[in-house]
Protein backbone atom coordinates (compact mmCIF):
# COMPACT_ATOMS: atom_id res chain seq x y z
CA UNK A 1 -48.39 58.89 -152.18
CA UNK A 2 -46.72 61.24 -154.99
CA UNK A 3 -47.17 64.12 -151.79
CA UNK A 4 -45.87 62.30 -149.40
CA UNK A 5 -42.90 61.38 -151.67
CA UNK A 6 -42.31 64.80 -152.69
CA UNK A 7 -42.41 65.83 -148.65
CA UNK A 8 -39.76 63.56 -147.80
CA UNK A 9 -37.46 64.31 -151.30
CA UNK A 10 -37.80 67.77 -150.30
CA UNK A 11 -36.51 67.31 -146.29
CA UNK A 12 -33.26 65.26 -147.55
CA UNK A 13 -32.90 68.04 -149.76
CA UNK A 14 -33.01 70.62 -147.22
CA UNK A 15 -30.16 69.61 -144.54
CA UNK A 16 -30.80 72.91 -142.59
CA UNK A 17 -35.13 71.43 -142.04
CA UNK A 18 -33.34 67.62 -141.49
CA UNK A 19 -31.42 68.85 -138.94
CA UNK A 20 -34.43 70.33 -137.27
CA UNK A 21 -36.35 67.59 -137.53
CA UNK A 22 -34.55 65.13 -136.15
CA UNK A 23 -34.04 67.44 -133.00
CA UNK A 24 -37.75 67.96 -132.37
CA UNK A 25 -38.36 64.02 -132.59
CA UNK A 26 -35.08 63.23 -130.44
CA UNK A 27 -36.87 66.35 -128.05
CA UNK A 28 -40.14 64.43 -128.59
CA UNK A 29 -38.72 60.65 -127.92
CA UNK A 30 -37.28 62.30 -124.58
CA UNK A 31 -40.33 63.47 -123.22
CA UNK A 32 -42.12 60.34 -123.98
CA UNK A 33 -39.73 58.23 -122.78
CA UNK A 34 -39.40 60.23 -119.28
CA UNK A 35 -43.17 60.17 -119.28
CA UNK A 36 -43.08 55.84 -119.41
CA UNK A 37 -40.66 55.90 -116.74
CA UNK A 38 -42.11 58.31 -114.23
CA UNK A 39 -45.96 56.70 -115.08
CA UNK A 40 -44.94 53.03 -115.82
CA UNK A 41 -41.66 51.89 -114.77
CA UNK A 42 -41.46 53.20 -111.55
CA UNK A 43 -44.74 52.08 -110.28
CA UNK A 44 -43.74 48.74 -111.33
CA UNK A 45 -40.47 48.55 -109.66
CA UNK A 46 -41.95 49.42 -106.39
CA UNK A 47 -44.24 46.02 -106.47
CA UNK A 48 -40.97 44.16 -106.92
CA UNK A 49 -39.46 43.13 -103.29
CA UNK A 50 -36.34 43.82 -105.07
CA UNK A 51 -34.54 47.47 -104.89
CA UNK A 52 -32.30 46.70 -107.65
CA UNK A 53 -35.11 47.77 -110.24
CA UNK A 54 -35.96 50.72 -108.76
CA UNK A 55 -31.76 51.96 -108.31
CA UNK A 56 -31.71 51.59 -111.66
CA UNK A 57 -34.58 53.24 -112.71
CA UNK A 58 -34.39 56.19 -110.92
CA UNK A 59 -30.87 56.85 -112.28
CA UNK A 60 -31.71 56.09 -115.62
CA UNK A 61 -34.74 58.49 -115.36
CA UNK A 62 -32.28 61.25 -114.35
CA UNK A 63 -29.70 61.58 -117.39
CA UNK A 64 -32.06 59.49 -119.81
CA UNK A 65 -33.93 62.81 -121.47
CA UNK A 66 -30.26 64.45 -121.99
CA UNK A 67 -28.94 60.63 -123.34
CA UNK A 68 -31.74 61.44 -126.09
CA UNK A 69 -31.28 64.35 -127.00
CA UNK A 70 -27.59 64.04 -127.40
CA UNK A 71 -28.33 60.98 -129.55
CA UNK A 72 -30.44 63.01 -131.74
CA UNK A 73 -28.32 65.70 -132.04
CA UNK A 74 -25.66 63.44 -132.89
CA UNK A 75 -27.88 61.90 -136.16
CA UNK A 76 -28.63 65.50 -137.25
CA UNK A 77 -25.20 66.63 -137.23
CA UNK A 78 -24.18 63.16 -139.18
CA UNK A 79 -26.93 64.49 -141.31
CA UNK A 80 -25.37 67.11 -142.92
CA UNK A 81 -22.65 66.28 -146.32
CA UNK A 82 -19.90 68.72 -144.84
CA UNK A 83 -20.73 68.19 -141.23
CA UNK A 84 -17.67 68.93 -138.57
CA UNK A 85 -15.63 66.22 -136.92
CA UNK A 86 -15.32 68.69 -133.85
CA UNK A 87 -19.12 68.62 -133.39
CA UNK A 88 -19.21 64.68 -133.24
CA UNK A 89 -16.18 64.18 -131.33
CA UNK A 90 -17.68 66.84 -128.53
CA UNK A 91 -21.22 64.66 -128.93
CA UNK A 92 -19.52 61.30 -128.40
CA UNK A 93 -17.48 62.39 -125.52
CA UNK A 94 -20.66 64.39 -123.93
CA UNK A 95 -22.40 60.80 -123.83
CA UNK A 96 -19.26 58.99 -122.07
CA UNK A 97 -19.78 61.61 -119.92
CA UNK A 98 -23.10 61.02 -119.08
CA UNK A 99 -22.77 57.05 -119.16
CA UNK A 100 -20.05 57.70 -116.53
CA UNK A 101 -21.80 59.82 -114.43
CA UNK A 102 -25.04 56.98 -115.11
CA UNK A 103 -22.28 54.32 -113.84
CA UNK A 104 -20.92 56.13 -110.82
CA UNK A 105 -24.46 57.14 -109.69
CA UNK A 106 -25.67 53.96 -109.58
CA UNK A 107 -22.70 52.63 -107.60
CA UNK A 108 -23.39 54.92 -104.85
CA UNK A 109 -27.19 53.89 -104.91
CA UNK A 110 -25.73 50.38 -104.63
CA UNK A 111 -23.48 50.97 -101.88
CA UNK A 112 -26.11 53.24 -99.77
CA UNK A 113 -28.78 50.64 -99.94
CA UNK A 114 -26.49 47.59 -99.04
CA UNK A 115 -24.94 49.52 -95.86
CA UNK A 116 -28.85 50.57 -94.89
CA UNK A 117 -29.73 47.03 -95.66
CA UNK A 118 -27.22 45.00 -94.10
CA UNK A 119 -24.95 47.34 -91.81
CA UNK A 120 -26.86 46.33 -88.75
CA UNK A 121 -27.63 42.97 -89.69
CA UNK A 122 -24.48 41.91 -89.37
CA UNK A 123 -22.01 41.94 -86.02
CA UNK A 124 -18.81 42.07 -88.50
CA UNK A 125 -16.94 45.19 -89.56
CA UNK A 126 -15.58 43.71 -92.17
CA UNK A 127 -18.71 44.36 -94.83
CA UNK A 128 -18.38 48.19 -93.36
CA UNK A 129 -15.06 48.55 -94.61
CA UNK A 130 -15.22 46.71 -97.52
CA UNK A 131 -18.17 48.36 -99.34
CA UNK A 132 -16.80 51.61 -99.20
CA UNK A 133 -13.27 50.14 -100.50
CA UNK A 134 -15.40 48.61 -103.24
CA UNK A 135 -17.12 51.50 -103.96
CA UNK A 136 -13.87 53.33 -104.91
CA UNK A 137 -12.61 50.55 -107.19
CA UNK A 138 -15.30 50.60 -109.14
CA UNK A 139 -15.99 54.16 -109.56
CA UNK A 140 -12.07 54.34 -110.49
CA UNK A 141 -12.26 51.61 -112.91
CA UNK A 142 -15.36 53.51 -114.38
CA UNK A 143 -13.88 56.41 -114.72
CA UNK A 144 -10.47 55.36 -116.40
CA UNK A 145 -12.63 53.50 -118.81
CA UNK A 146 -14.80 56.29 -119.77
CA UNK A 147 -11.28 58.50 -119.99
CA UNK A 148 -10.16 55.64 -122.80
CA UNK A 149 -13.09 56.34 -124.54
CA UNK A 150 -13.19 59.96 -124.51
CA UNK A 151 -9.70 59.47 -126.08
CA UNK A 152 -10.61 57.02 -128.32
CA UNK A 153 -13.64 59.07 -129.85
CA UNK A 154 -10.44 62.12 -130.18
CA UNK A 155 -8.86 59.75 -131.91
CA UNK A 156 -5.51 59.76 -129.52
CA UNK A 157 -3.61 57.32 -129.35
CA UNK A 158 -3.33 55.96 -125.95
CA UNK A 159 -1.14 52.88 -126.43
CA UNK A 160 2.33 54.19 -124.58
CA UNK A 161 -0.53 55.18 -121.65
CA UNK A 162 -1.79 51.37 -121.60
CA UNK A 163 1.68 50.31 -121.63
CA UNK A 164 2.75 52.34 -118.82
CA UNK A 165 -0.16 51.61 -116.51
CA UNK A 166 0.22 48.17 -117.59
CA UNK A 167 3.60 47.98 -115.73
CA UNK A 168 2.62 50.17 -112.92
CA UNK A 169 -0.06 48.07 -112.61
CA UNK A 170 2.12 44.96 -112.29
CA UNK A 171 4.85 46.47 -110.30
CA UNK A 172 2.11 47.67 -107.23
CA UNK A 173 -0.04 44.15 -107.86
CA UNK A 174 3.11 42.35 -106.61
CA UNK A 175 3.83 44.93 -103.82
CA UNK A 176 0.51 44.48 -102.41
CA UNK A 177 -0.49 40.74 -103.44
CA UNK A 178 -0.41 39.82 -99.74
CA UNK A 179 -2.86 42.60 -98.92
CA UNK A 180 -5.13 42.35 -101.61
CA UNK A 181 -5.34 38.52 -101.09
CA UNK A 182 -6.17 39.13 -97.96
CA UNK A 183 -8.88 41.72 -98.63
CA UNK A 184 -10.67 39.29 -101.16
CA UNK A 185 -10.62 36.60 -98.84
CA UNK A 186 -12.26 38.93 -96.55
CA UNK A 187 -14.82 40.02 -98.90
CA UNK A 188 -15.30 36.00 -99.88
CA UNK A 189 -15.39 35.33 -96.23
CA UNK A 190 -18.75 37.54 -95.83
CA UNK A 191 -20.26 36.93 -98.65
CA UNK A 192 -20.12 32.94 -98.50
CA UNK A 193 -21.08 33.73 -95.00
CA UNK A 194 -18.71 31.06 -93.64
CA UNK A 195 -18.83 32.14 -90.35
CA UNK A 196 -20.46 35.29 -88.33
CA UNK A 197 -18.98 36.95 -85.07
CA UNK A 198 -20.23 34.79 -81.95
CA UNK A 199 -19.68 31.66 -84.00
CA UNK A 200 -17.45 28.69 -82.45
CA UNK A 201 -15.25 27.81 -84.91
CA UNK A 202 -11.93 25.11 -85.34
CA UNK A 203 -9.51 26.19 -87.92
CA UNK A 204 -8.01 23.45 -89.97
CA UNK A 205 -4.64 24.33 -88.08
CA UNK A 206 -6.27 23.04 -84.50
CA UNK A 207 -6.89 26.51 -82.98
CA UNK A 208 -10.71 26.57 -81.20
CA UNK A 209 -12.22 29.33 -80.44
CA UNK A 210 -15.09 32.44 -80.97
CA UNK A 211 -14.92 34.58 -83.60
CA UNK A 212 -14.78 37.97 -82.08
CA UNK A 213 -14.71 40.14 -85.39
CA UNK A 214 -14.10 39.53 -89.26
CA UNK A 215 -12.01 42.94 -90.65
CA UNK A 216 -10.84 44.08 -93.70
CA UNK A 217 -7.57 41.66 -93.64
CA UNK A 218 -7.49 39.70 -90.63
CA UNK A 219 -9.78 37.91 -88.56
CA UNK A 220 -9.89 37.74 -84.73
CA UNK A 221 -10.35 34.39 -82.87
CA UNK A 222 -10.92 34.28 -78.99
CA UNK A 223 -9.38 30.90 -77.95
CA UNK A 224 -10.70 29.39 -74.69
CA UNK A 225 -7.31 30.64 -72.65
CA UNK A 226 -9.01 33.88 -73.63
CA UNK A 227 -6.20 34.57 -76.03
CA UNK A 228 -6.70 36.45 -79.09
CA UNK A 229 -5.42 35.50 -82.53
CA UNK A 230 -5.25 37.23 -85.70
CA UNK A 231 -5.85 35.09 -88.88
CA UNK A 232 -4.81 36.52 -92.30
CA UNK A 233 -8.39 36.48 -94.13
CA UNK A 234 -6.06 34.68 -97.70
CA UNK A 235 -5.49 31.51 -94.88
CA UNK A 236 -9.39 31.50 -93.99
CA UNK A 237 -11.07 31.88 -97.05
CA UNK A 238 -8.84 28.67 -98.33
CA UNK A 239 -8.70 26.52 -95.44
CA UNK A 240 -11.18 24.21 -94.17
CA UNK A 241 -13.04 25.41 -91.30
CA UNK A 242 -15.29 23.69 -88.40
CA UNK A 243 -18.36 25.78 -87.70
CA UNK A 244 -20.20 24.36 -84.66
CA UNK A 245 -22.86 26.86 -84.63
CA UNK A 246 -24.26 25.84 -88.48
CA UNK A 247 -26.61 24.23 -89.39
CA UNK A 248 -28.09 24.58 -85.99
CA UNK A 249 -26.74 25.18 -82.85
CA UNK A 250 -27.72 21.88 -81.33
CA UNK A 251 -24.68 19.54 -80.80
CA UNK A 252 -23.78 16.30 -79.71
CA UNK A 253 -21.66 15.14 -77.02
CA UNK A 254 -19.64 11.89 -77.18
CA UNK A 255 -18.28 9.94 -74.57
CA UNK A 256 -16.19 6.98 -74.56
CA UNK A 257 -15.66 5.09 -71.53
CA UNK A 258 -14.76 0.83 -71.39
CA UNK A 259 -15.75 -2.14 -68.71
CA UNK A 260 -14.12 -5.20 -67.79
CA UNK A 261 -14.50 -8.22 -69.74
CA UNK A 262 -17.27 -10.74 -68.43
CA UNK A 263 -19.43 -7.81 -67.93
CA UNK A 264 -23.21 -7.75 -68.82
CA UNK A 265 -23.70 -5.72 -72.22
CA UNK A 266 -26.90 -5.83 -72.44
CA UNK A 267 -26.53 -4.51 -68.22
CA UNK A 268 -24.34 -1.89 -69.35
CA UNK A 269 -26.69 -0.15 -71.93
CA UNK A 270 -29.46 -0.54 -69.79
CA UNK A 271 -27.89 1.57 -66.81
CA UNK A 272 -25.83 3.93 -68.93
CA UNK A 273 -28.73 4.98 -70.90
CA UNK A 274 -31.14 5.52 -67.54
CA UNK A 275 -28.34 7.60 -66.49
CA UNK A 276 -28.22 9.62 -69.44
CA UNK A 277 -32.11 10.35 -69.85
CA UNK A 278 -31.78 11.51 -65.88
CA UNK A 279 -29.59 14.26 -66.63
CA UNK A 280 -30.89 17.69 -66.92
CA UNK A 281 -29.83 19.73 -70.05
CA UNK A 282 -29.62 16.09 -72.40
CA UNK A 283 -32.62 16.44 -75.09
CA UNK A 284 -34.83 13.79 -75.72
CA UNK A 285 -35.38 13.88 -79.49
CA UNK A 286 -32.43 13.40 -80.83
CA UNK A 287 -32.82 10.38 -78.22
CA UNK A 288 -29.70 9.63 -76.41
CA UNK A 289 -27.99 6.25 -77.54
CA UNK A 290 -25.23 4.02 -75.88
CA UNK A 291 -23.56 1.89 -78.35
CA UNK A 292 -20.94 -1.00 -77.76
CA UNK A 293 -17.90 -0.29 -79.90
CA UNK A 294 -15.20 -2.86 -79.95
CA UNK A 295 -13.26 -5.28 -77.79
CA UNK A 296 -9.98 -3.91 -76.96
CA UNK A 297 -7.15 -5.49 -75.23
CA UNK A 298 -8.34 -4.74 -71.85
CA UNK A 299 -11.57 -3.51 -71.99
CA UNK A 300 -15.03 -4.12 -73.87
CA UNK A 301 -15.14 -0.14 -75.43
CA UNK A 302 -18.56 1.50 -75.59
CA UNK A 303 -19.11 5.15 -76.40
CA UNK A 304 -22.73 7.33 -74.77
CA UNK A 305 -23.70 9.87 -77.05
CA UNK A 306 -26.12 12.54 -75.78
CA UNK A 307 -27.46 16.00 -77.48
CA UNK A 308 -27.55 19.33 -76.08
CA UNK A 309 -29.52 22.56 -77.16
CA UNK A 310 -26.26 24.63 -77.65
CA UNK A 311 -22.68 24.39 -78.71
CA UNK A 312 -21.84 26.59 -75.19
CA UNK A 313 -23.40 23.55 -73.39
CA UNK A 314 -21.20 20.92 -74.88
CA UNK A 315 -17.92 20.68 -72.81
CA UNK A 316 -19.89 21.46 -68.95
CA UNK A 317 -22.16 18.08 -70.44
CA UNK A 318 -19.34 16.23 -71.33
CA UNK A 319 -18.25 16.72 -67.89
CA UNK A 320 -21.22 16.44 -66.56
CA UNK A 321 -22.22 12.85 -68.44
CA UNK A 322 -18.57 11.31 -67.73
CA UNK A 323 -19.31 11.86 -64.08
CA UNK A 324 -22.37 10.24 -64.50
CA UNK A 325 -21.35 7.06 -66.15
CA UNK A 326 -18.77 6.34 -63.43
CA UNK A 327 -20.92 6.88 -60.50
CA UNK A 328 -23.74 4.82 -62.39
CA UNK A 329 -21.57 2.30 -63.31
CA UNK A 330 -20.07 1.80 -60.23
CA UNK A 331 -23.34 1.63 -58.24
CA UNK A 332 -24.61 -1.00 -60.54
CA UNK A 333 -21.22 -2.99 -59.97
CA UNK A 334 -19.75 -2.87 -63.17
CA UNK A 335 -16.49 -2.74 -63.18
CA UNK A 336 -14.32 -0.50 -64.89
CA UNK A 337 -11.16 -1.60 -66.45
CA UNK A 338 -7.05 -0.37 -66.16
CA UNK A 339 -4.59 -1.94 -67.89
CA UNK A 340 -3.04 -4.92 -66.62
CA UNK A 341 -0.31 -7.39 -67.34
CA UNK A 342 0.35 -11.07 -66.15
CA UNK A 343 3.70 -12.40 -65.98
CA UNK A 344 4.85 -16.01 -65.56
CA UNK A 345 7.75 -16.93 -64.55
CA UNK A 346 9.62 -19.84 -64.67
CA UNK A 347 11.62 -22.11 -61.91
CA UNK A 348 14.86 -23.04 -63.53
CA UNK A 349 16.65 -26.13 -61.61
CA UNK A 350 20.36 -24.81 -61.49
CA UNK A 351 21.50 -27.56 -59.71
C-alpha cells in the first residue's frame, strides 16, 4: 500500500508524467471503445429490423476515437496549475466541431435512408421535396448552434447577435407565414398519411374528386368535370376531409326511392331485395338490405342499400340499382308515387 501511495504522490507531483498519462489512457479508452463498437455494437444493430441503430452507430464509430482523445487531452491540460486558457478554449471548440460534424452526418444518413426507403413507396412528390428541405433546416439549425457554442467557450459575447437574428427572424417569419404554413401542413399531410395520390376524396368545402399529387405547398384535386384544383396544404391539413378509399375500398351505395300508400311492405322488400341480389357487381356479404324509412306526405319512403368492391364502382351502381328498382317495381305492380293535391270546392248559392 505505502508503494502504491508513494506511486501516485509522486505522478500528481510530476504534471509533465500526469499529462502523459492521462493521454495514453484517453489513447487506450479510444481503442477499446472502437474495438466494442466494430466487434459488439454493430453486429447487434444489424439483428434489429430497425436502421436507426445502425445510422447511429456507424457515425458514432467514425469521430468517437478523436471525441476521446480530445476529452483526454482536455483533462491533462486542466491538469497542469498554470495551464493556458488558449489550449482549452481550442479543445472545447475542436469537440463542437466534431459534435457538429457527428450531427450533420447523421442527418444525411437519415435523409438517404428515408428517400431509399420510402421514395418509391409512395406516388406523392411531396415527401421528395420535403426531406431535402428538411434536411437543410436542420443541418442550419445545427450549425448556428454549434457556432453559439464555439463563441460561448471564447467567451464572446453574442447577445447584440441573438438580438439581431431575433428580429430578422421575426421580420422573414411574418413574410413567409403563408408559405411555411403551408409547407408544414404538407409535411403533416404525409406523415398522418391522410390521403395518398389515387385516393377519392370530399373536402369539407364540397369539392369531390382524385387526388392527383400532394406537393410541397399545394395539393392537386381532379374533380369529376376533369378540372383541376389547387388546395393550399395550411386549408388541408386543418379541415375535415372524406376519404372513400380508407379503411377499405369497399363502399356502399344508398338508394332512396318511395311507393304509394296502401302498398304491400312486406311485397315491397320482398321484390326490391330479389332485385338487388340479381344484379351483377352487388356483394353478398355485406348482404344487401331494403329498409322502410318513414311515411311521408305522399309516399311510404324506403331506402335499398347495396355494397360494391370499389369506390370507382359506386356512382355506375347507383345508376345501375335505381334502374332496377323501377323496372322491378313496376313489373310487380307497385306503384310509385308523385305528388298530388285534392281540392274541394264549394257551390255558393248567389241568388
Amino acid at each position: 500500500m505505502d508503494v502504491l501511495k508513494d506511486i501516485i504522490n509522486f505522478i500528481s507531483a510530476n504534471a509533465t508524467l500526469k499529462f502523459a498519462l492521462i493521454i495514453v489512457a484517453s489513447y487506450i479508452i479510444a481503442l477499446l471503445s472502437k474495438i466494442i463498437i466494430k466487434k459488439v455494437l454493430k453486429p447487434l444493430a444489424k439483428r434489429t429490423k430497425t436502421k436507426i441503430d445502425d445510422i447511429i452507430i456507424k457515425n458514432v464509430s467514425k469521430i468517437l476515437f478523436y471525441v476521446i482523445l480530445l476529452i483526454g487531452v482536455k483533462f491533462a491540460i486542466e491538469s497542469f496549475e498554470q495551464r493556458t486558457e488558449l489550449f482549452s478554449n481550442i479543445v472545447n471548440s475542436l469537440l463542437v466541431l466534431i459534435v457538429i460534424i457527428l450531427l450533420v452526418n447523421i442527418i444525411d444518413s437519415f435523409a438517404k435512408q428515408w428517400t431509399q426507403d420510402w421514395k418509391h413507396r409512395t406516388k406523392t412528390t411531396a415527401d421528395d421535396r420535403l426531406i431535402p428541405l428538411l434536411q437543410k433546416i436542420l443541418k442550419a439549425v445545427v450549425i448556428i448552434l454549434g457556432t453559439f457554442f464555439i463563441f460561448n467557450a471564447w467567451h464572446i459575447d453574442i447577445s447584440p447577435l441573438l438580438a439581431t437574428a431575433g428580429i430578422a427572424g421575426l421580420a422573414i417569419g411574418l413574410a413567409v407565414k403563408d408559405s411555411l404554413s403551408n409547407i408544414l401542413g404538407g409535411l403533416q399531410l404525409v406523415l398522418d398519411k391522410t390521403f395518398k395520390v389515387g385516393d377519392k376524396v370530399k373536402l369539407e368545402s364540397g369539392e369531390l374528386g382524385i387526388i392527383l399529387d400532394i406537393g410541397l405547398r399545394s395539393t392537386k384535386l381532379r374533380t369529376y368535370d376533369n378540372e383541376v384544383i389547387y388546395i393550399p396544404n395550411g386549408y388541408l391539413a386543418n379541415a375535415k376531409i372524406k376519404n372513400y378509399t380508407q379503411p377499405t375500398l369497399e363502399m356502399r351505395v344508398n338508394v332512396e326511392f318511395g311507393v304509394e300508400y296502401g302498398s304491400d311492405t312486406d311485397k315491397v322488400h320482398k321484390v326490391v331485395l330479389e332485385t338487388l341480389n340479381n344484379i351483377d357487381g352487388v356483394l353478398k356479404d355485406p348482404a344487401p338490405a331494403v329498409h322502410f324509412m318513414q311515411m311521408s306526405d305522399f309516399s311510404l319512403d324506403f331506402v335499398a342499400r347495396v355494397w360494391v368492391q370499389s369506390y370507382e364502382d359506386a356512382y355506375s351502381m347507383k345508376l345501375t340499382v335505381t334502374d332496377a328498382i323501377y323496372k322491378g317495381l313496376h313489373k310487380a305492380g307497385i306503384g310509385i308515387p308523385f305528388p298530388t293535391r285534392t281540392i274541394y270546392t264549394k257551390n255558393l248559392d248567389r241568388s
